[in-house]
Protein backbone atom coordinates (compact mmCIF):
# COMPACT_ATOMS: atom_id res chain seq x y z
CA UNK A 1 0.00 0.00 0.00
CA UNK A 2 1.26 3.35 -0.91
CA UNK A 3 1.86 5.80 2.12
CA UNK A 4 0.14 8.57 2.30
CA UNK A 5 0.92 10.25 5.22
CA UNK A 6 4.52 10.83 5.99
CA UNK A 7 4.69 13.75 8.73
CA UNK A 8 2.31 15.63 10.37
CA UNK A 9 3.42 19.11 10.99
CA UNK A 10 3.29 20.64 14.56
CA UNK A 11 3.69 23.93 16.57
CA UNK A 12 6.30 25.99 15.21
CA UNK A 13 5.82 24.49 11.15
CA UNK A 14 8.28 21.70 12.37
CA UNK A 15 7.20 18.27 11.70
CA UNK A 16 7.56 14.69 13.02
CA UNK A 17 7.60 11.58 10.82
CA UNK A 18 4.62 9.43 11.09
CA UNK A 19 5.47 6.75 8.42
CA UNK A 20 5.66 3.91 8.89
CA UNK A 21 4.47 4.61 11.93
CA UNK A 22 4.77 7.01 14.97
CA UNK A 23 3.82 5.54 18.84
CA UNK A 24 2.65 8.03 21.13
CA UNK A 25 3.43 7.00 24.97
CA UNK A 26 0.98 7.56 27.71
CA UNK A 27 2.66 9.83 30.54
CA UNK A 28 -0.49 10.30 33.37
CA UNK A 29 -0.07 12.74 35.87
CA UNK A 30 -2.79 12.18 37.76
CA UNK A 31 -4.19 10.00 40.45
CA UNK A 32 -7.32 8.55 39.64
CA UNK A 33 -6.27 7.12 35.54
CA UNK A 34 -7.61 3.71 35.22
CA UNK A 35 -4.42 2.07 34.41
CA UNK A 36 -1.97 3.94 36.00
CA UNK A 37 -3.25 6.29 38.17
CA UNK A 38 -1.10 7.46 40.78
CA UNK A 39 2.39 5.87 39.60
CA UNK A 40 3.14 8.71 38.19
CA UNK A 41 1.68 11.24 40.11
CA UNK A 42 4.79 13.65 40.81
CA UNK A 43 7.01 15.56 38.88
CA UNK A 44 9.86 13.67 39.83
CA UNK A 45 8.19 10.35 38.81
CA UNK A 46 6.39 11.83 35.51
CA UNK A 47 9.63 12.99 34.05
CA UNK A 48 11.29 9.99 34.87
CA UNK A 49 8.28 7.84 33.39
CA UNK A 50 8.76 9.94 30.15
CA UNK A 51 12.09 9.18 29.77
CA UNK A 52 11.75 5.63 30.04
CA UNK A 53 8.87 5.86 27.37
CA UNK A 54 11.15 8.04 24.69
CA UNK A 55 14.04 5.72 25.48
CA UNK A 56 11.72 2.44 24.74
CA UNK A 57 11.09 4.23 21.50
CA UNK A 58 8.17 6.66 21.94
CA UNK A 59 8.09 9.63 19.01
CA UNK A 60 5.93 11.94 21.30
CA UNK A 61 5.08 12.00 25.02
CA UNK A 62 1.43 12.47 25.75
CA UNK A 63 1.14 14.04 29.03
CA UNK A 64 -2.24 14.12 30.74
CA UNK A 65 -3.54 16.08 33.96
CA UNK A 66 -7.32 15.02 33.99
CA UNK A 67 -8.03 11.60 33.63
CA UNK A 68 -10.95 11.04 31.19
CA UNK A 69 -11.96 7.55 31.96
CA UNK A 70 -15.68 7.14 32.35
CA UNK A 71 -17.36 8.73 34.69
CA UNK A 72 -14.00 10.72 36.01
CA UNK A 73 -14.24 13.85 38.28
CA UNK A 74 -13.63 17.14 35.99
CA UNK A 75 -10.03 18.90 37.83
CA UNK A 76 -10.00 22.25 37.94
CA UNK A 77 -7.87 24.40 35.56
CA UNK A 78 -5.48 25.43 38.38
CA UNK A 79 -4.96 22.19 39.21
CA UNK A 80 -4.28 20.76 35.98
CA UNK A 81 -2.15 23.49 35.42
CA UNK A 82 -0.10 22.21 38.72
CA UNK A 83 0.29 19.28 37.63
CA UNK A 84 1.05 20.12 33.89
CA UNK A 85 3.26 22.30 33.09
CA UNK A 86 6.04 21.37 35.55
CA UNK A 87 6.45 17.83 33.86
CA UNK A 88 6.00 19.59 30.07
CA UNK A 89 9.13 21.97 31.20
CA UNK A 90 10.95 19.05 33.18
CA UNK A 91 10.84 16.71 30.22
CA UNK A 92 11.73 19.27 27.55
CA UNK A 93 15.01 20.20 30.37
CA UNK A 94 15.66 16.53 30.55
CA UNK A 95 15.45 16.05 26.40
CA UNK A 96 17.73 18.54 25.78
CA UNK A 97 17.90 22.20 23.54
CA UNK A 98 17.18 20.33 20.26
CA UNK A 99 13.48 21.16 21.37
CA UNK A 100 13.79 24.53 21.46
CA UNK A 101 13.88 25.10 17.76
CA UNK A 102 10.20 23.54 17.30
CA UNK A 103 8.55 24.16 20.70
CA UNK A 104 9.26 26.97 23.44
CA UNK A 105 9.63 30.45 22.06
CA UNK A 106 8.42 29.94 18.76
CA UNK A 107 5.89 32.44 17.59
CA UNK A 108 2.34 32.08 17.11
CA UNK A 109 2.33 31.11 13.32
CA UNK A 110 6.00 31.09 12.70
CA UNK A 111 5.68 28.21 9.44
CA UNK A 112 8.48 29.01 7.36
CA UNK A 113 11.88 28.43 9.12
CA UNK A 114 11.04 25.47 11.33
CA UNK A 115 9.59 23.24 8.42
CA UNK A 116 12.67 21.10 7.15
CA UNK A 117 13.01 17.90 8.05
CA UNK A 118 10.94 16.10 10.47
CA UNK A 119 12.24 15.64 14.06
CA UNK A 120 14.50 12.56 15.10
CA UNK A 121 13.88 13.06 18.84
CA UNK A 122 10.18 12.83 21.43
CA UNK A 123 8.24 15.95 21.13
CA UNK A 124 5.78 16.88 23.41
CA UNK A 125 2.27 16.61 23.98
CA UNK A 126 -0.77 17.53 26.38
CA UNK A 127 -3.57 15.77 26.77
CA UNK A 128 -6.31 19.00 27.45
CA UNK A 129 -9.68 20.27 26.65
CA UNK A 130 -9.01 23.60 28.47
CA UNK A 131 -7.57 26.32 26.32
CA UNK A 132 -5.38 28.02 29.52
CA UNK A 133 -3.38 24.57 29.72
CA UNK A 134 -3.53 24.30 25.95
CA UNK A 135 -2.04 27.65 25.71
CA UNK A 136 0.57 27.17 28.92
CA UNK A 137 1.77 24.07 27.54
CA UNK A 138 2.85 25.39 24.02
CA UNK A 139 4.52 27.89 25.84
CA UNK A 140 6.43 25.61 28.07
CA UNK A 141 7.70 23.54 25.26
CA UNK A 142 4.77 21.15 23.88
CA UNK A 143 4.16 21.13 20.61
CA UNK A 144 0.80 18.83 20.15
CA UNK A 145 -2.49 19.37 21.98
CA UNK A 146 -4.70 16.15 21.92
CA UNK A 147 -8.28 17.06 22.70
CA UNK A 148 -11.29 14.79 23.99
CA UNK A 149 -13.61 17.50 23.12
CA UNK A 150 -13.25 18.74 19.71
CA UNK A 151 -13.07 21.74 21.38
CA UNK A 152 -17.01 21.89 22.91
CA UNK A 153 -16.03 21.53 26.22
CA UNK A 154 -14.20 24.67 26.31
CA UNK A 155 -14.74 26.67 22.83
CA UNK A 156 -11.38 29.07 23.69
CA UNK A 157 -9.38 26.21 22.83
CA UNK A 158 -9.99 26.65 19.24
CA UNK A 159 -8.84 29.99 19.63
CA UNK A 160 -5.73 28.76 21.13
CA UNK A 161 -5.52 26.46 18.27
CA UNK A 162 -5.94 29.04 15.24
CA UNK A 163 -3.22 31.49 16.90
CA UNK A 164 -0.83 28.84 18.16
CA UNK A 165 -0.76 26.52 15.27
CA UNK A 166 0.15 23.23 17.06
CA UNK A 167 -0.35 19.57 15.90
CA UNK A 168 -3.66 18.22 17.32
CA UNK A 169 -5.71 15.61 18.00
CA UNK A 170 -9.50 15.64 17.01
CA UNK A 171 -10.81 13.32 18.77
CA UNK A 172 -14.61 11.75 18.61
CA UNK A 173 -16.44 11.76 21.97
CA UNK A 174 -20.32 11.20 23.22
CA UNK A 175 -20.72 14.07 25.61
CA UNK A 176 -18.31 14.37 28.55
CA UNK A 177 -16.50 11.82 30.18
CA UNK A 178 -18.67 11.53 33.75
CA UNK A 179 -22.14 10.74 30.95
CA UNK A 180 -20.53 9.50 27.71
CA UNK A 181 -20.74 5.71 28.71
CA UNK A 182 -24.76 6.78 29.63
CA UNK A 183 -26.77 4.23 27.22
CA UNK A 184 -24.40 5.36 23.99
CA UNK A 185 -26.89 5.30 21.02
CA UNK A 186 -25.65 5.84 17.00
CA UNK A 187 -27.78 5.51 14.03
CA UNK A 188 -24.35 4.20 12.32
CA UNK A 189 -21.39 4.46 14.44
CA UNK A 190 -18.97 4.57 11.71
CA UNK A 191 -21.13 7.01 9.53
CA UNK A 192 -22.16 8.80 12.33
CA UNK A 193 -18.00 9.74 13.62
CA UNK A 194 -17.69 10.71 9.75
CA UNK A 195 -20.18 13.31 9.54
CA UNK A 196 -18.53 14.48 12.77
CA UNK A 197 -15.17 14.54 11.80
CA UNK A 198 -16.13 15.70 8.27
CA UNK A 199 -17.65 19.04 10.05
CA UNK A 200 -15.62 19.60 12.75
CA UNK A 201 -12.49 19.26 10.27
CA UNK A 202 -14.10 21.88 8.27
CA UNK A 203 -14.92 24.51 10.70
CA UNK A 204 -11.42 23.80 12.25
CA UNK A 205 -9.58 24.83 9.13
CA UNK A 206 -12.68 27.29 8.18
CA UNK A 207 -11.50 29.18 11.78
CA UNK A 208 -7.64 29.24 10.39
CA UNK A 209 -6.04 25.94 11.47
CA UNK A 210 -3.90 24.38 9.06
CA UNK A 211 -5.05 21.39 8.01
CA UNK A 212 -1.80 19.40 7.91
CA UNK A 213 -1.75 20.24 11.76
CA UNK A 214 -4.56 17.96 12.08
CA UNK A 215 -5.11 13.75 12.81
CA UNK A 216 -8.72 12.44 13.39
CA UNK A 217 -8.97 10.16 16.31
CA UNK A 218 -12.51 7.91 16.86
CA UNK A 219 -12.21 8.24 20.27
CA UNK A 220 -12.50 4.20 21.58
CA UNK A 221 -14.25 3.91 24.23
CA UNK A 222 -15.34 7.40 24.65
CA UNK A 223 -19.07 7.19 24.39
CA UNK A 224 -19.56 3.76 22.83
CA UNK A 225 -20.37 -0.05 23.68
CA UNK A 226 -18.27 -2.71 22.66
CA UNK A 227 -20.07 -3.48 18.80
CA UNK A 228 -19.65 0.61 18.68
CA UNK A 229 -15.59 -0.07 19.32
CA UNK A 230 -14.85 -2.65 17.41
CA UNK A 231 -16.88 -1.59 14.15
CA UNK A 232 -15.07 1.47 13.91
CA UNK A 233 -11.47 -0.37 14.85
CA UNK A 234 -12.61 -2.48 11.97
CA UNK A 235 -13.75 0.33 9.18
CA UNK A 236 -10.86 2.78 10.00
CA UNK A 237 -10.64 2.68 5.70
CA UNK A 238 -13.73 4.59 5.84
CA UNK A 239 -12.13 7.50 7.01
CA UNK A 240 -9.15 7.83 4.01
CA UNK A 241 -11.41 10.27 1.80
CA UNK A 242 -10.89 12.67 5.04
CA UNK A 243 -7.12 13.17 3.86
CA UNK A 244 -5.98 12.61 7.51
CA UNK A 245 -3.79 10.10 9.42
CA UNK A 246 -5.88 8.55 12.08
CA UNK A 247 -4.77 7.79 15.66
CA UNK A 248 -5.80 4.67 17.48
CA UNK A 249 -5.69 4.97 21.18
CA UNK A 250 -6.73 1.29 22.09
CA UNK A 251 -4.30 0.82 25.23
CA UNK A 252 -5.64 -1.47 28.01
CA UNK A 253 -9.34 0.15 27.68
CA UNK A 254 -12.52 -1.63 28.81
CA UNK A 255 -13.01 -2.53 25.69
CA UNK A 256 -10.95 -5.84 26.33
CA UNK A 257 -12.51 -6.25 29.46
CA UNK A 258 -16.18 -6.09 27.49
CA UNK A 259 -14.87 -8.60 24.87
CA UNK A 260 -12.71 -10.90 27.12
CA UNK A 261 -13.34 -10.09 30.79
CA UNK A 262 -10.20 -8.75 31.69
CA UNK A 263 -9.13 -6.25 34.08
CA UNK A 264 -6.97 -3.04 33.91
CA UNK A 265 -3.92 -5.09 34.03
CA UNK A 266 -4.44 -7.89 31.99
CA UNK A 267 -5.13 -6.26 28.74
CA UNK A 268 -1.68 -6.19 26.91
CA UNK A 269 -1.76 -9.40 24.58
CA UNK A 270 -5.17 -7.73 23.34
CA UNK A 271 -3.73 -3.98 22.98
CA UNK A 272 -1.09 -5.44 21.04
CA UNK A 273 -2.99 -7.37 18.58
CA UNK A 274 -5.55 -5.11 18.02
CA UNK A 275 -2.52 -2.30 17.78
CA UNK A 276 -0.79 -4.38 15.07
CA UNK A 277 -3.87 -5.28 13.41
CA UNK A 278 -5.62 -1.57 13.52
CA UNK A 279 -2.35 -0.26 11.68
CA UNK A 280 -2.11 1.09 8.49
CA UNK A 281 -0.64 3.54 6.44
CA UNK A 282 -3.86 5.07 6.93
CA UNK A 283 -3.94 4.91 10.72
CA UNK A 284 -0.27 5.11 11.71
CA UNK A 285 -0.35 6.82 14.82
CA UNK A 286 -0.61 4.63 18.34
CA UNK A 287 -1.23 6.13 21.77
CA UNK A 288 -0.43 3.33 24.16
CA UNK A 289 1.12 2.51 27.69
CA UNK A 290 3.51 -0.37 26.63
CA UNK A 291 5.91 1.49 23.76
CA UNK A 292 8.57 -1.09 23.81
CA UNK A 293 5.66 -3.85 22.86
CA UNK A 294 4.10 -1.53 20.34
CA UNK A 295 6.99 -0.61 18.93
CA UNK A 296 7.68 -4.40 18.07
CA UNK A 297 4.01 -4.80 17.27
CA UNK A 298 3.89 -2.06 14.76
CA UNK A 299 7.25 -3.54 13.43
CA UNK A 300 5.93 -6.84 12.80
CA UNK A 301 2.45 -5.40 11.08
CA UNK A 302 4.44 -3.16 9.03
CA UNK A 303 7.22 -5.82 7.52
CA UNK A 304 4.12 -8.11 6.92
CA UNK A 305 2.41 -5.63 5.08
CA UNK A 306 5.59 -4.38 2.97
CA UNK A 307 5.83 -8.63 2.58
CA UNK A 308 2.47 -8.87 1.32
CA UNK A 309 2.72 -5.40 -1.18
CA UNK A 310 6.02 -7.18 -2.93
CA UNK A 311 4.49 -10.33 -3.26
């Protein structure tokens, strides 16, 4: 299959190589996450988690204040703040200066100089619906804001997002985390997270995002049963005509517990096939918990598929 998404161009008009594929690691500072909450609750321990993740092989470190599990208590935006922006500035310290070129200091819609090659190192990224974070984080060094929202939960964000120019994540979601598991009803799950992304893709670049700054993400588990999960998993094709790379956030969710009864911990042989079977050249991008196992995952999928293509 021919590839037809490469990079994906983030804040500053830098870019980070996607293809063959790009594994986003999980970095939870918070203490209620269903997987991890609490490990990594400090600074000290965040930063250190990140590292590990970047030296297993992550391309960019997702780091997350508020966890948005089902039915998860909303955190204020001073305390996400808190517990935000002192791991974005302690892992961009600990990375080195070859971030400053692409992240901190860069102007709001500085696209010329920056756009060369794409990076070789982890770039950063917050997980945030709140547009003060958002807009704090770019600042401190981050240059990728993945959003549950789409930016409804807090419509500043997407003026954030138009000024700032940073990579991000739109992702689908059913209403807010602490209703979106509620009775989840679609008329056509996989038609019905089109349409969305179809119009909220629009207005986004309508507003004056840049549309290579964006990847579409169907947002498992976030408002859906398990047939809802696994028929979009399984019709990720439909969204090509989009002209986006797609993310696929499948790490550990209930999802595995729904299909095979198994808890929090236990869901790593089914993250990993469902990783390495979800990948394309279409849907590239992983956000997972486990890099080192993804990364060999999306290694195997990948040589199989180049296998099959020559054959």
């Amino acid at each position: 299959m021919t590839v037809p998404y490469t990079t994906w161009t983030i804040y500053g008009g830098g870019s980070i190589a996607i293809a063959p594929f790009c594994v986003m690691g999980i970095v939870n500072v918070t203490p209620d996450s269903f997987y991890d909450g609490g490990r990594h609750a400090s600074t000290e321990t965040a930063v250190a988690h990140g590292l590990s993740l970047a030296a297993s092989g992550a391309h960019i470190l997702d780091v997350g204040g508020e966890s948005t599990r089902p039915y998860a208590d909303e955190v204020s935006e001073a305390e996400e703040l808190e517990r935000v922006i002192p791991v974005v500035r302690g892992l961009i310290d600990a990375l080195g200066s070859q971030h400053a070129g692409t992240a901190a200091g860069q102007g709001a819609a500085s696209d010329s100089s920056a756009a060369s090659s794409p990076t070789d190192f982890s770039v950063i990224s917050v997980d945030t619906y709140k547009a003060e974070v958002a807009a704090q984080a770019l600042d401190a060094g981050a240059v990728i804001i993945n959003d549950v929202s789409a930016c409804r939960f807090d419509p500043a964000l997407r003026d954030v997002l138009v000024q700032k120019r940073p990579g991000y994540v739109l992702m689908h979601s059913l209403g807010k985390p602490g209703t979106m598991q509620n009775a989840p009803q679609y008329d056509d799950v996989v038609e019905d997270v089109f349409r969305f992304f179809e119009q909220e893709l629009g207005a986004l670049v309508r507003a004056g995002l840049p549309e290579d700054r964006v990847v579409l993400d169907p947002g498992i588990g976030f408002g859906k049963t398990l047939e809802h999960n696994l028929a979009l998993i399984a019709n990720v094709e439909r969204f090509a005509v989009l002209g986006r790379p797609l993310l696929m956030a499948l790490s550990n969710k209930s999802v595995w517990e729904k299909l095979l009864g198994l808890g929090p911990q236990d869901r790593e042989n089914a993250t990993q096939a469902a990783t390495a079977l979800s990948w394309s050249p279409l849907c590239p991008i992983h956000r997972v918990h486990d890099v080192e196992r993804t990364v060999q995952s999306l290694r195997v999928a990948h040589a199989l598929d180049h296998a099959r293509t020559r054959g």
